[in-house]
Protein backbone atom coordinates (compact mmCIF):
# COMPACT_ATOMS: atom_id res chain seq x y z
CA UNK A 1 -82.32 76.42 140.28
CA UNK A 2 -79.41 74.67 142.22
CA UNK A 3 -77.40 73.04 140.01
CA UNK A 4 -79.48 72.95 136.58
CA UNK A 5 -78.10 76.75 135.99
CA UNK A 6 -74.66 75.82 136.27
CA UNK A 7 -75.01 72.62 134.21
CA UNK A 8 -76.98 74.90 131.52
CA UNK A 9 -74.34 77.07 131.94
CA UNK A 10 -71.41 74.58 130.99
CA UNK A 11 -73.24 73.58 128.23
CA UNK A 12 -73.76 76.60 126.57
CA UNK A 13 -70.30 77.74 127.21
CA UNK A 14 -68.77 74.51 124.86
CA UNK A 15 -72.04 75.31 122.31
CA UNK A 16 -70.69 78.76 121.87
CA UNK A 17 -67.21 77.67 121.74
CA UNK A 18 -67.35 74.85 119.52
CA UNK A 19 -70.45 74.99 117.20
CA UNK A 20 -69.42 78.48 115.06
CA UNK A 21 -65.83 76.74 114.48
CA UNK A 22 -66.86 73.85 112.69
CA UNK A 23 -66.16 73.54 109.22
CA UNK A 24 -69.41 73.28 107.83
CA UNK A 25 -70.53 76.96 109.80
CA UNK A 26 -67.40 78.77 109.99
CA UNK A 27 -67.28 79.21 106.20
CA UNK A 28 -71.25 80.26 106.02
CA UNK A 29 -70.58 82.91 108.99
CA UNK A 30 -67.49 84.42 107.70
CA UNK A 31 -69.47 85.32 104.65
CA UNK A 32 -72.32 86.42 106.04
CA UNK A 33 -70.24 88.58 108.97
CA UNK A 34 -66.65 88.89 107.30
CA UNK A 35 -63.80 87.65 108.70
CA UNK A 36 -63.30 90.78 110.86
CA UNK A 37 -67.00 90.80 112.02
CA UNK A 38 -66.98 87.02 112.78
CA UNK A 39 -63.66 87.21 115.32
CA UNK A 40 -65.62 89.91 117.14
CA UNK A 41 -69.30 87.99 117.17
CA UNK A 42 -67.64 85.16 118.55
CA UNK A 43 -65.16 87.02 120.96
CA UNK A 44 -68.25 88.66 122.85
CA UNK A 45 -70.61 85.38 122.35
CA UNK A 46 -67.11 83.22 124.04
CA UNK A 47 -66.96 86.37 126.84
CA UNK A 48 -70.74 86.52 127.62
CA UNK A 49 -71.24 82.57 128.10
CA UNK A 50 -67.75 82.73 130.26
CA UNK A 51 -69.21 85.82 132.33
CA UNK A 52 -72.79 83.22 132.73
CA UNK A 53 -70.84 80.02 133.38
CA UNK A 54 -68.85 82.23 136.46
CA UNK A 55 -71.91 83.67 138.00
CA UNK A 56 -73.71 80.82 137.29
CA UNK A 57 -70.71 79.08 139.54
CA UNK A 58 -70.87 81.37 142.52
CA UNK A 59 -75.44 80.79 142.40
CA UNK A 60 -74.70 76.57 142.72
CA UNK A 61 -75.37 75.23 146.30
CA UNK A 62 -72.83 75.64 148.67
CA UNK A 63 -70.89 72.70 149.33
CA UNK A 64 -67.27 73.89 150.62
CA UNK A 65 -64.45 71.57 150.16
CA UNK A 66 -61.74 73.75 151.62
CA UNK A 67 -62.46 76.74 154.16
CA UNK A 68 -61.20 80.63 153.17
CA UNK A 69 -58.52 82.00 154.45
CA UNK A 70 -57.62 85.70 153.73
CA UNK A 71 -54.02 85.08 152.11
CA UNK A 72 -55.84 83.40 149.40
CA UNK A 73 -57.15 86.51 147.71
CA UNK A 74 -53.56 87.70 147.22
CA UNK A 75 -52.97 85.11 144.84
CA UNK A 76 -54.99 85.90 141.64
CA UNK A 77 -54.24 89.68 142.65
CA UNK A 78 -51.00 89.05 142.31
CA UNK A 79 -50.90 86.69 139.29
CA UNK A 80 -53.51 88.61 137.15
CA UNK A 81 -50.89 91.08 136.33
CA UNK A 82 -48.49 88.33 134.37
CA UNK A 83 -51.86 86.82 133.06
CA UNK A 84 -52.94 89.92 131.15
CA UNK A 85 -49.55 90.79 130.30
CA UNK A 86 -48.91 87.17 128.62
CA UNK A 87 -52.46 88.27 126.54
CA UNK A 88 -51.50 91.60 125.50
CA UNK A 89 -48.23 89.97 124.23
CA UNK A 90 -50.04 87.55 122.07
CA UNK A 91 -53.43 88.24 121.03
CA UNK A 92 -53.35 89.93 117.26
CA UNK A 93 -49.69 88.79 116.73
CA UNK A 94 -48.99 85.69 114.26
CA UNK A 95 -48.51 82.19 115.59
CA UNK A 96 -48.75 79.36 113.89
CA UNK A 97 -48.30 76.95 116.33
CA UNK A 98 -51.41 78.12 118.64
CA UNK A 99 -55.07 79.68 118.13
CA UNK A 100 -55.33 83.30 118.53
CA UNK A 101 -52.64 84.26 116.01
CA UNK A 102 -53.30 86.72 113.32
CA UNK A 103 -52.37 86.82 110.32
CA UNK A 104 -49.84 83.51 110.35
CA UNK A 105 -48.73 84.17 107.09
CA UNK A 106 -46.26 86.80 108.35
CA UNK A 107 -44.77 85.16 110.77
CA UNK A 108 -41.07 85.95 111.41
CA UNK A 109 -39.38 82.77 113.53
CA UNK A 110 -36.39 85.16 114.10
CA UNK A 111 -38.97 87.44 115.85
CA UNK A 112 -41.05 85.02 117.26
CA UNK A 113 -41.41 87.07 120.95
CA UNK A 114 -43.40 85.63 123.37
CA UNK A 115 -43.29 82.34 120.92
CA UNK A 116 -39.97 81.89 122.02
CA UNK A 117 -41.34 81.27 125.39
CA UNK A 118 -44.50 79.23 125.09
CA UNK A 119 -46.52 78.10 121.91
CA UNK A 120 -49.60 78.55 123.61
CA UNK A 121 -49.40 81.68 125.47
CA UNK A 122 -53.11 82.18 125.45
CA UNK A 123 -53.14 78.73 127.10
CA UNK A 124 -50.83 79.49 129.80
CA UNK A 125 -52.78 82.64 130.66
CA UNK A 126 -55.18 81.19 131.00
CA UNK A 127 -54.12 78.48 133.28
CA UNK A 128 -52.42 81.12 135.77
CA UNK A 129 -55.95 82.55 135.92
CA UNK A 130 -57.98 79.72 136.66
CA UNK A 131 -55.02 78.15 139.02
CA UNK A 132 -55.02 81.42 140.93
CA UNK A 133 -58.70 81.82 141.24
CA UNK A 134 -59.19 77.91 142.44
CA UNK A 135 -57.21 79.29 145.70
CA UNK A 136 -59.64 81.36 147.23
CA UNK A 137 -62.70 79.77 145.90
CA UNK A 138 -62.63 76.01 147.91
CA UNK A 139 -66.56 75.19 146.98
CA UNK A 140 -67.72 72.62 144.82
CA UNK A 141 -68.78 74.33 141.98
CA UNK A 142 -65.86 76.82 141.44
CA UNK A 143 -63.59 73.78 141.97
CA UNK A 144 -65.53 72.22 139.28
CA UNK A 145 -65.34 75.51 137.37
CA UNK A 146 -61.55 76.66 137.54
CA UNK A 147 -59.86 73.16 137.52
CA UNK A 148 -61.53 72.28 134.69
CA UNK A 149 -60.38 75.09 132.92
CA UNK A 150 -56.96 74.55 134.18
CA UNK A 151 -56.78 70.44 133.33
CA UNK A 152 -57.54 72.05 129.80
CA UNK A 153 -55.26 75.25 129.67
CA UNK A 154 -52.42 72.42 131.08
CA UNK A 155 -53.35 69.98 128.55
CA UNK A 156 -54.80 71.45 125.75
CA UNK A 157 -51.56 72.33 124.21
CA UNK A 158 -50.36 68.92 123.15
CA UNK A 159 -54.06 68.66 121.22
CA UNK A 160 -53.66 72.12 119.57
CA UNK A 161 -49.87 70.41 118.82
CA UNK A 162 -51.50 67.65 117.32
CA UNK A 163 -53.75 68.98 115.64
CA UNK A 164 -51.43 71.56 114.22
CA UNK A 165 -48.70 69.58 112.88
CA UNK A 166 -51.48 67.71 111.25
CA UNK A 167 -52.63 70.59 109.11
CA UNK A 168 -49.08 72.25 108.55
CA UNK A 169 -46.79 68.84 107.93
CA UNK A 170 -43.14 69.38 108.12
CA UNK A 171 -43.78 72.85 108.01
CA UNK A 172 -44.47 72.73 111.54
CA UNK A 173 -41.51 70.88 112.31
CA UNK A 174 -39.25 73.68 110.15
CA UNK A 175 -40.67 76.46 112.09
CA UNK A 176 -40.18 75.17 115.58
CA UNK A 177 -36.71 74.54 114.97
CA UNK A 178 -36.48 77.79 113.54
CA UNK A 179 -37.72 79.00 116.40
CA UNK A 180 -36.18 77.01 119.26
CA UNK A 181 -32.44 76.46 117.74
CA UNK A 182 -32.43 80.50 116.39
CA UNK A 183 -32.21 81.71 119.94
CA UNK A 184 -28.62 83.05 119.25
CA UNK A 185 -29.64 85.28 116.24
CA UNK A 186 -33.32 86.16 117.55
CA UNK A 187 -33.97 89.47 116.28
CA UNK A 188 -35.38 91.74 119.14
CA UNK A 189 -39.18 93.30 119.02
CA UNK A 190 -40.00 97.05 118.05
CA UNK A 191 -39.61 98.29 121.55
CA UNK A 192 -42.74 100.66 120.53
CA UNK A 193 -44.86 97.80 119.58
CA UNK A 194 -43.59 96.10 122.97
CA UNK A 195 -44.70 98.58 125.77
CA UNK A 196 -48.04 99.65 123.72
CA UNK A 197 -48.46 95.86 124.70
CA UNK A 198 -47.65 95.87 127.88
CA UNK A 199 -49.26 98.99 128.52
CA UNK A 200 -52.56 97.41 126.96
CA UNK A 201 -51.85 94.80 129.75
CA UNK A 202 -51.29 97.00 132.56
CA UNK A 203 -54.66 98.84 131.61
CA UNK A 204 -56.78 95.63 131.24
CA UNK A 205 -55.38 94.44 134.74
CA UNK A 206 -56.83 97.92 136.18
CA UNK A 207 -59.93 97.27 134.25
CA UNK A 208 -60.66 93.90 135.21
CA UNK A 209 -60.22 95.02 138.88
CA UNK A 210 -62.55 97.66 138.31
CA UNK A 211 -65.26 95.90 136.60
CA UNK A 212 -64.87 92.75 138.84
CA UNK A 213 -67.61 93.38 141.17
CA UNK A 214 -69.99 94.65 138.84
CA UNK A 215 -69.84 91.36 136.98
CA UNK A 216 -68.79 88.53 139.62
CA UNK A 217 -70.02 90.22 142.99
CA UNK A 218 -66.48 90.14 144.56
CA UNK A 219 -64.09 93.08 145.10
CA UNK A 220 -60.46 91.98 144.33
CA UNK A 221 -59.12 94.39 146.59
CA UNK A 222 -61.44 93.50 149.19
């Protein structure tokens, strides 16, 4: 199909990711699926378009901008590891500041964890992963695919800003000075809550190793 797959593929990927959050459908899924039942519909429909638009990637025509070298699949072996420990730190924790938090309402700015750090810790993940990956993949189309992913993950944190302090008014600005000038009486995390997350990241790195060739055709460890 050359390139119409890949161009289907983008196009179904920003469908999936942007049609079920707007205002008008959100509201008429949640009640139809729950809230619970909604995160999960659209967590596999945003996995299964991401798992087409990356196959979908390595089936475009062949058009090599940069030759492979084999250093360059050290990189995302090596970065992964932060990558799914930044996610295991912040998906299912409240954060008001980003998407991905649950339940905001709780939010503690004197235990903020990995808010302290970055805002957008989903967004930084995710820009270590496609940043990593556009190393050993100099073709067109995964050029196309993984710095377009990364132009967002780098920039898409001053929209989500935006669009954030919009909603909350000053009570944006209260938190993130909460947050940011508290760093002196920051209460720590429950340790137990802590390494259950980082062992949830540890096992997802294994995982994604493991199921890496069965759904992209490449072994990471070669």
């Amino acid at each position: 199909m050359g390139w119409l797959e890949f161009v289907l593929a983008w196009v179904a990927f920003f469908v999936s990711h942007s049609l079920p959050l707007r205002p008008g459908l959100r509201p008429w899924l949640e009640a139809g699926l729950g809230q619970r039942g909604f995160t999960i519909a659209y967590s596999v429909l945003s996995l299964a378009a991401l798992v087409w638009l990356i196959g979908a990637a390595g089936r475009a025509p062949l058009v090599l901008i940069w030759d492979w070298a084999p250093w360059q699949a050290y990189v995302p072996l090596a970065v992964m590891l932060p990558v799914c420990m930044l996610a295991a730190l912040a998906i299912g924790r409240p954060n008001p500041f980003s998407f991905g938090g649950a339940r905001n309402e709780h939010f503690d700015p004197a235990r903020a964890g990995i808010v302290r750090v970055t805002r957008h810790p989903l967004l930084l993940a995710l820009s270590l992963w496609a940043l990593s990956h556009l190393v050993p993949n100099g073709d067109l189309a995964h050029v196309l695919l993984f710095g377009i992913f990364a132009g967002f993950a780098l920039f898409g944190g001053r929209l989500v800003d935006r669009r954030r302090q919009r909603e909350m008014g000053a009570e944006w600005q209260r938190l993130y000075a909460e947050v940011t000038d508290g760093v002196g009486t920051a209460k720590p995390m429950s340790w137990t809550s802590t390494f259950v997350r980082l062992a949830a990241g540890v096992a997802l790195y294994a995982g994604l190793i493991w199921v890496h060739p069965w759904f992209f055709g490449v072994n990471p460890l070669g």
